[in-house]
N, C-alpha and C. Protein backbone atom coordinates (compact mmCIF):
# COMPACT_ATOMS: atom_id res chain seq x y z
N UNK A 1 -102.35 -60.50 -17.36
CA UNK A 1 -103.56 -60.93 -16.74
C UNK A 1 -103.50 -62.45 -16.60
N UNK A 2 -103.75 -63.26 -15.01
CA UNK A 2 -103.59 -64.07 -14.96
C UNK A 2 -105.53 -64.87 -15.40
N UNK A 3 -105.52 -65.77 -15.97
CA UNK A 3 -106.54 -66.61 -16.33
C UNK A 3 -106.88 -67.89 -15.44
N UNK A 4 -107.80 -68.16 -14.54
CA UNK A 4 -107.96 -69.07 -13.85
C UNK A 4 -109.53 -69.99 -13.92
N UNK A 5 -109.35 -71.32 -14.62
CA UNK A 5 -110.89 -71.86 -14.87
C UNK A 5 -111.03 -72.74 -14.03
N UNK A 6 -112.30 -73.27 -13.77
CA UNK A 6 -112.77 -74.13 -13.19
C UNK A 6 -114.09 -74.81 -13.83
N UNK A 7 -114.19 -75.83 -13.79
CA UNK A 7 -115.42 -76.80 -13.91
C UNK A 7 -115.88 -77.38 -13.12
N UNK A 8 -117.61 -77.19 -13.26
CA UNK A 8 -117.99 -78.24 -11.91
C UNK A 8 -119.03 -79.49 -12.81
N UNK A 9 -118.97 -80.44 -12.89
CA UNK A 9 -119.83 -81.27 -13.63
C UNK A 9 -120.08 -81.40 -14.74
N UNK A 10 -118.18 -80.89 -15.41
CA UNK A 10 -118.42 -80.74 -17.04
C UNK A 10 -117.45 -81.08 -16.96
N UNK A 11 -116.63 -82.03 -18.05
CA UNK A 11 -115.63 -82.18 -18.73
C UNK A 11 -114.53 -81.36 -19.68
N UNK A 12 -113.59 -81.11 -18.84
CA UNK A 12 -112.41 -80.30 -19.45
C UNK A 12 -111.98 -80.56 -21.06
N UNK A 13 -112.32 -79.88 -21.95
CA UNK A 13 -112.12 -80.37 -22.99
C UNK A 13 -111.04 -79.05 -23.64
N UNK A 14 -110.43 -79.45 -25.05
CA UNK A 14 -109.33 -78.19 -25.64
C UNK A 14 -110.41 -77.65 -25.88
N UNK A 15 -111.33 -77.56 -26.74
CA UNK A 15 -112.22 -76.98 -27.13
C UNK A 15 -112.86 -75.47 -26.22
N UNK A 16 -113.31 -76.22 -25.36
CA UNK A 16 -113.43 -75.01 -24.02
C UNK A 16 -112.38 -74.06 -23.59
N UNK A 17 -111.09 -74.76 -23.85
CA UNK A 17 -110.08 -73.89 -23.51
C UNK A 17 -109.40 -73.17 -24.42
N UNK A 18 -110.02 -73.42 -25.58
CA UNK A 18 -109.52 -72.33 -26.64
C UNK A 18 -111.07 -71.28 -27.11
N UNK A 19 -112.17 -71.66 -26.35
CA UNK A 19 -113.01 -70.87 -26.02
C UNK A 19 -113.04 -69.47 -25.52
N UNK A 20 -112.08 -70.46 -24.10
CA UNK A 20 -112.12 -69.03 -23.05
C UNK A 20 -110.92 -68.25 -23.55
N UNK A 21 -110.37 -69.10 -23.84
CA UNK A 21 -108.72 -68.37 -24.27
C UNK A 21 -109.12 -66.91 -25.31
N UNK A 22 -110.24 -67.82 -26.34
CA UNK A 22 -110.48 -66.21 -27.45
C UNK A 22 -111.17 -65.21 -26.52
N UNK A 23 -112.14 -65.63 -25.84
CA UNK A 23 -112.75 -64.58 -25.19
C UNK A 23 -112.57 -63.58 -24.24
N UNK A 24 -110.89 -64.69 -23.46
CA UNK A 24 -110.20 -63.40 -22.50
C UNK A 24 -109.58 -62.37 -23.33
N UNK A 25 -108.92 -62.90 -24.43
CA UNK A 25 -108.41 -62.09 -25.55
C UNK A 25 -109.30 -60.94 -25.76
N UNK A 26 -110.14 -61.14 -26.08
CA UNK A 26 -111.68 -59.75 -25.95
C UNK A 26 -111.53 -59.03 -24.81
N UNK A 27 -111.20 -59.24 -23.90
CA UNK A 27 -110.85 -58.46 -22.43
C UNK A 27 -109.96 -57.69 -22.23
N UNK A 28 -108.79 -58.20 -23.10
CA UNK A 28 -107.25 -57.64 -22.39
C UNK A 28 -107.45 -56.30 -22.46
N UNK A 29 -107.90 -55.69 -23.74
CA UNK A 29 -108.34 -54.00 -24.15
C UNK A 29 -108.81 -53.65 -23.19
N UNK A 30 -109.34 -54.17 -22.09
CA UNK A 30 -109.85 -53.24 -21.21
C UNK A 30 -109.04 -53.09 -19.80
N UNK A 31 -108.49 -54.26 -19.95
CA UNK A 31 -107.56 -54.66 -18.29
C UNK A 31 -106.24 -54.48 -18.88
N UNK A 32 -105.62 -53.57 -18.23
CA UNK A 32 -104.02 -53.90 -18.85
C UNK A 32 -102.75 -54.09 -17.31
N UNK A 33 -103.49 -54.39 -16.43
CA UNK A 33 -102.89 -54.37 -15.12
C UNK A 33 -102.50 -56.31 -14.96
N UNK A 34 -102.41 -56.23 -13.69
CA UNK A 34 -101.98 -58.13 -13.48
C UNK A 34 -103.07 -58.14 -12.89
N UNK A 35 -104.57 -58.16 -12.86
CA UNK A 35 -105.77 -59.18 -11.98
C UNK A 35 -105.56 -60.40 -12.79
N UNK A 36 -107.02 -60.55 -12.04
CA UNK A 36 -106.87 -62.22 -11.82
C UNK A 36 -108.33 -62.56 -12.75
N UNK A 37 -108.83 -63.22 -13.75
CA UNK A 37 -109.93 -63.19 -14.47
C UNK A 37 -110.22 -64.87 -14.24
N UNK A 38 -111.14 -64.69 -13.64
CA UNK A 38 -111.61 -66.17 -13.30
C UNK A 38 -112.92 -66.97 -13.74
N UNK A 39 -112.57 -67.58 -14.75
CA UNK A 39 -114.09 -68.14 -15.40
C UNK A 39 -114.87 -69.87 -14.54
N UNK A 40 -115.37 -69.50 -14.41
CA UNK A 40 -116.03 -71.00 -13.27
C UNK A 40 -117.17 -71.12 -14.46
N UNK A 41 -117.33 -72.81 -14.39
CA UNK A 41 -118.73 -73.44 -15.77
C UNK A 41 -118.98 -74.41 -15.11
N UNK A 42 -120.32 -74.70 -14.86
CA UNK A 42 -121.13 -75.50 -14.17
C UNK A 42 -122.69 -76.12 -14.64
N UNK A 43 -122.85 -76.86 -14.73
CA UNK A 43 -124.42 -77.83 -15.22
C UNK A 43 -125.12 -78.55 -13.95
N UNK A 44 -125.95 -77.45 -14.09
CA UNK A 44 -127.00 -78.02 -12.71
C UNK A 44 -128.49 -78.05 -13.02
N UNK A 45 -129.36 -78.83 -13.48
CA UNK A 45 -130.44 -79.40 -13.97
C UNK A 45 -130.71 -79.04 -15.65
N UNK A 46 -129.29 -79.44 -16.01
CA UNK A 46 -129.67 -79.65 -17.44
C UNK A 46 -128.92 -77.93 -17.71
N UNK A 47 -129.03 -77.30 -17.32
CA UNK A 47 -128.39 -75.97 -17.90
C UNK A 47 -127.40 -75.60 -16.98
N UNK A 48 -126.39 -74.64 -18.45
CA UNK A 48 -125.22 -74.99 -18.40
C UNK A 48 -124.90 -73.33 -18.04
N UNK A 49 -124.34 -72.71 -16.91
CA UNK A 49 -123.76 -71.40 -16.07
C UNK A 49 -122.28 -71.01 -16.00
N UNK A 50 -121.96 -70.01 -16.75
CA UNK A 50 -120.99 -70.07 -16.67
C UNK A 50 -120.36 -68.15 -15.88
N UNK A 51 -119.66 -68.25 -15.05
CA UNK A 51 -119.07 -67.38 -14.24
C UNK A 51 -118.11 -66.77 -14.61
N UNK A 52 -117.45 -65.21 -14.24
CA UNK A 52 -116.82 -64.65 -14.75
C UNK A 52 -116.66 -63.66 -13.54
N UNK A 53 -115.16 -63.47 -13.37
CA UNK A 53 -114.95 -63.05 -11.79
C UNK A 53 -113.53 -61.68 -12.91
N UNK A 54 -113.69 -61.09 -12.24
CA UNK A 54 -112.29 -60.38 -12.52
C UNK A 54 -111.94 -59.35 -11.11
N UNK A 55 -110.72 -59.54 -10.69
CA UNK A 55 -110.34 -58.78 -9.63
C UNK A 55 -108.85 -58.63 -9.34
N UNK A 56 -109.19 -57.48 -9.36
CA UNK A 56 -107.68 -56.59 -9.18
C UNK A 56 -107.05 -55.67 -8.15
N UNK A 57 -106.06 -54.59 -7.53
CA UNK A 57 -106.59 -54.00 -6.68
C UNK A 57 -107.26 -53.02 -6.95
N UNK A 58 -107.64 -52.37 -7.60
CA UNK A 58 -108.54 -51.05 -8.34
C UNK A 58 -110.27 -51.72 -8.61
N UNK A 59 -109.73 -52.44 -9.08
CA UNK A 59 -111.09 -52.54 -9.46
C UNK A 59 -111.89 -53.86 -9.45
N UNK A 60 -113.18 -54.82 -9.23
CA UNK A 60 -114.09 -55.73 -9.22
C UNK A 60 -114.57 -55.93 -10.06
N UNK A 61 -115.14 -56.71 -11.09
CA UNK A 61 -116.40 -56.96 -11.77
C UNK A 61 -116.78 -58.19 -12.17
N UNK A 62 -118.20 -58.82 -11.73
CA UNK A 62 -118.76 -59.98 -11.73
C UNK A 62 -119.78 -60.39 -12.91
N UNK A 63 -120.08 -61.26 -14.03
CA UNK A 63 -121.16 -61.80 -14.26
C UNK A 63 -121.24 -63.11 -14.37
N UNK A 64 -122.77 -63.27 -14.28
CA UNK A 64 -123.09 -64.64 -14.28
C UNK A 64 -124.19 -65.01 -15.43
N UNK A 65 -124.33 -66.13 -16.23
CA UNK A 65 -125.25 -66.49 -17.64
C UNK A 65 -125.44 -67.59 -17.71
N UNK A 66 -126.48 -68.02 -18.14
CA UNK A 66 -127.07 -69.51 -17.65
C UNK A 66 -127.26 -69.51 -19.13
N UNK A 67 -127.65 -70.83 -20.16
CA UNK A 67 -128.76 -70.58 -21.36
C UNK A 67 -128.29 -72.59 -21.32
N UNK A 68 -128.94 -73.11 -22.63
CA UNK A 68 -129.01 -74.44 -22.74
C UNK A 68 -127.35 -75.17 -23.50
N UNK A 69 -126.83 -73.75 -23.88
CA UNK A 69 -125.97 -75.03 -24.57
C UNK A 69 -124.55 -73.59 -23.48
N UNK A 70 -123.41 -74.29 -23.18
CA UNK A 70 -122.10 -73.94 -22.62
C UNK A 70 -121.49 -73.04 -23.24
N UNK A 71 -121.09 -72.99 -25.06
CA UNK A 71 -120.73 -72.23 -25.34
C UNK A 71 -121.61 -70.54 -25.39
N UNK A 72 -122.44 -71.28 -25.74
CA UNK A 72 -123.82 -69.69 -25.71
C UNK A 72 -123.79 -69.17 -23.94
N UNK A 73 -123.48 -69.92 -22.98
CA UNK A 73 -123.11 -68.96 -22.08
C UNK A 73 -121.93 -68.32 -21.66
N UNK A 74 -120.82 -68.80 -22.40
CA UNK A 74 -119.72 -67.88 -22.19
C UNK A 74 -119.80 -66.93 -23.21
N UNK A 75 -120.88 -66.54 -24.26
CA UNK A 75 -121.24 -65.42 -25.29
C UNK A 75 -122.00 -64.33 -24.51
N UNK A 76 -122.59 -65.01 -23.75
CA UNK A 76 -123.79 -64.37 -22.89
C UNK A 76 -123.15 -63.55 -21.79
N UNK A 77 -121.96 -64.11 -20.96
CA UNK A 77 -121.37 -63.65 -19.42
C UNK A 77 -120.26 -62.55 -20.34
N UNK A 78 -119.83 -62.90 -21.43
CA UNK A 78 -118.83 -61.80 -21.60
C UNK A 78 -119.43 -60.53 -21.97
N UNK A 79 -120.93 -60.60 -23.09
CA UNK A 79 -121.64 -59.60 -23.22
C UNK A 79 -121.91 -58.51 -22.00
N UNK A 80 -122.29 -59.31 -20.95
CA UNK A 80 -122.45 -58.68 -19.76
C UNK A 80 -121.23 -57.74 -19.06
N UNK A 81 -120.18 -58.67 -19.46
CA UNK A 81 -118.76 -58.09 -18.56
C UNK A 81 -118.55 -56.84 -19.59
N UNK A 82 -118.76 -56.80 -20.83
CA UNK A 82 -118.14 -55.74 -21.50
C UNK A 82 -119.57 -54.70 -21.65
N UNK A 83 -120.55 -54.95 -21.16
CA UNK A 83 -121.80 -53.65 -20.96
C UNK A 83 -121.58 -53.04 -19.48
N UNK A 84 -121.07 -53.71 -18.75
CA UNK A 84 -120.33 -53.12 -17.25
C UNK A 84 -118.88 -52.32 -17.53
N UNK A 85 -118.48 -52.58 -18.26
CA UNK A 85 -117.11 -51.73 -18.46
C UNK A 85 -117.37 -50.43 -19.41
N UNK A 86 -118.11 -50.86 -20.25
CA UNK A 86 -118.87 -49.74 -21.12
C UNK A 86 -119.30 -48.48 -20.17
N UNK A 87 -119.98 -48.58 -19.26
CA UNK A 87 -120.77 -48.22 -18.61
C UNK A 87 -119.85 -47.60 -17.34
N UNK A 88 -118.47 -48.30 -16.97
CA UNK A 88 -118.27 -47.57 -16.24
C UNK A 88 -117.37 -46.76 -17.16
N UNK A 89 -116.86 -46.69 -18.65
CA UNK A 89 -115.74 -46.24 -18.96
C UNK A 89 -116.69 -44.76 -19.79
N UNK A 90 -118.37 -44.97 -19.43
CA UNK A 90 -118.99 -43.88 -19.99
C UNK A 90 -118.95 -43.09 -18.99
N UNK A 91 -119.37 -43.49 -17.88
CA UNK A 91 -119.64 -42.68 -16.87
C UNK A 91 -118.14 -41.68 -15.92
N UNK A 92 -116.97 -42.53 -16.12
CA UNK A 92 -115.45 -41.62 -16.53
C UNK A 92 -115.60 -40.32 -17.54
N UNK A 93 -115.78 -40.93 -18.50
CA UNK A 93 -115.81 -39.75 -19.66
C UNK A 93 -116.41 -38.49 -19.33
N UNK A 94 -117.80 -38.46 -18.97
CA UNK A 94 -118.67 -37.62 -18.58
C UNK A 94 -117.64 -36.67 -17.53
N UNK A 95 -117.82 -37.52 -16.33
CA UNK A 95 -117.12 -36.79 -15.11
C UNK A 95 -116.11 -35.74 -15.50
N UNK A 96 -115.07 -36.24 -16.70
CA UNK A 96 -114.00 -35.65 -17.30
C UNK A 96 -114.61 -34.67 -18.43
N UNK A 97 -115.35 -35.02 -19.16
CA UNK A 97 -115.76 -33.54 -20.04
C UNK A 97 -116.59 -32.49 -18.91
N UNK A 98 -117.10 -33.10 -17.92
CA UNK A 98 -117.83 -31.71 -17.68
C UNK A 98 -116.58 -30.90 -17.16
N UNK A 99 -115.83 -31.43 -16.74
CA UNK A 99 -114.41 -30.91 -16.12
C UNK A 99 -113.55 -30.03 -16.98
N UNK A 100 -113.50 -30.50 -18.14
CA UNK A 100 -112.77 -30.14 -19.29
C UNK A 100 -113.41 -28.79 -20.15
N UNK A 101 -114.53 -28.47 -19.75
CA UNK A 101 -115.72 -27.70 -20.08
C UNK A 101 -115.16 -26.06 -19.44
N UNK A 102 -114.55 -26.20 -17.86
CA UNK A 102 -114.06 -25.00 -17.84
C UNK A 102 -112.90 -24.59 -18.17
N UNK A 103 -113.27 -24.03 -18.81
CA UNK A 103 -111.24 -23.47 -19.76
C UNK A 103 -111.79 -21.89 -19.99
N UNK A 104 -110.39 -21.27 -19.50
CA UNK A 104 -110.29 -20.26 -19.90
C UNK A 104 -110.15 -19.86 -21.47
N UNK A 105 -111.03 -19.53 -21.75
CA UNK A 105 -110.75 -19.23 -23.71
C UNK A 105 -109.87 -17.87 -24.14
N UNK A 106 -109.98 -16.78 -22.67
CA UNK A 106 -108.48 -15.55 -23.26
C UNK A 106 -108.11 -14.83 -21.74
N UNK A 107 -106.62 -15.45 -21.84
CA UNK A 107 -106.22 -15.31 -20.32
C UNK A 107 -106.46 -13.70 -19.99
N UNK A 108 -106.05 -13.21 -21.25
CA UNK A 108 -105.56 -11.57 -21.03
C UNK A 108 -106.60 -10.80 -20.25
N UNK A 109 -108.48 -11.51 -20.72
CA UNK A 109 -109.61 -11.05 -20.58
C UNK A 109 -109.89 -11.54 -18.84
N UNK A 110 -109.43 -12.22 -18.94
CA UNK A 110 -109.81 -13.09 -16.74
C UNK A 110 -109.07 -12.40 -15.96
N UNK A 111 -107.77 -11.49 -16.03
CA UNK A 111 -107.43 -11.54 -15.55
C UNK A 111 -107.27 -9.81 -15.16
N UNK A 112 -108.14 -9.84 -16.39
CA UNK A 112 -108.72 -7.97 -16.14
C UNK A 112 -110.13 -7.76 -15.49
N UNK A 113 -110.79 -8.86 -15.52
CA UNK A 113 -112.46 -9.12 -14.88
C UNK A 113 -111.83 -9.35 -12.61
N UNK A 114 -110.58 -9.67 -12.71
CA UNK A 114 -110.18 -9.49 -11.38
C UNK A 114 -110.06 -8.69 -10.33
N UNK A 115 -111.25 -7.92 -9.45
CA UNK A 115 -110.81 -7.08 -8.39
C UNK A 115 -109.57 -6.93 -7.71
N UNK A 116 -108.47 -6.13 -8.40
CA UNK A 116 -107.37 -5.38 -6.67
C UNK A 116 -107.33 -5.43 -5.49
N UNK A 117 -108.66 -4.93 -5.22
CA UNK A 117 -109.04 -4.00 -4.15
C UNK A 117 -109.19 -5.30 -3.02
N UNK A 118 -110.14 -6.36 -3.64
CA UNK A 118 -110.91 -7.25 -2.31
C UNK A 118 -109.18 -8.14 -2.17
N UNK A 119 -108.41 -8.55 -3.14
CA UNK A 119 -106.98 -9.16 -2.51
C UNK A 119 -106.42 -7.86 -1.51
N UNK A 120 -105.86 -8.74 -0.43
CA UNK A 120 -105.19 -8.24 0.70
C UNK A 120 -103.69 -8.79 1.41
């Protein structure tokens, strides 16, 4: 997974970048392909927004989190990114158990419940 940041009206500091660094780390479990995870941080009247892009060919997902201090919004945008993955990795599951739900439990019995007559 490639990692791509940007700042707009904030100062690049290590600090920030061993920020994002732990927090993509929190991600990889879910992405194991090559997208592209793009964090953008910006301060526009005193509060501090920070962006979170991920895109791949399969799949999209965006959030965005504003609050007063920079680090509390990259706590805030990842919360978000991992209640969207939650959510779609619940809504997989489902699709697949109801699926998984029809099983034959005794072949010997299905295949005596079969009309002869209506095959032609």
């Amino acid at each position: 997974m490639k990692i791509v940041t940007s700042f707009l009206h904030l100062e690049h500091t290590e600090s920030l970048d061993e920020r994002i660094a732990e927090k993509s780390e929190k991600l990889k479990k879910y992405f194991h392909d090559k997208g592209v995870l793009k964090w953008s941080c910006y301060v526009k009247n005193d509060i501090h927004y920070a962006e979170l892009s991920y895109h791949a060919p399969h799949c999209d997902y965006h959030a965005k989190a504003k609050s007063d201090n920079l680090y509390h919004s990259l706590d805030l945008v990842i919360a978000k990114l991992e209640k969207q993955l939650y959510k779609k990795k619940d809504k997989f599951n489902k699709i697949h158990r109801e699926h998984s739900e029809l099983s034959i439990l005794d072949r010997e019995q299905a295949w005596t419940l079969r009309d002869d007559e209506d095959v032609a």
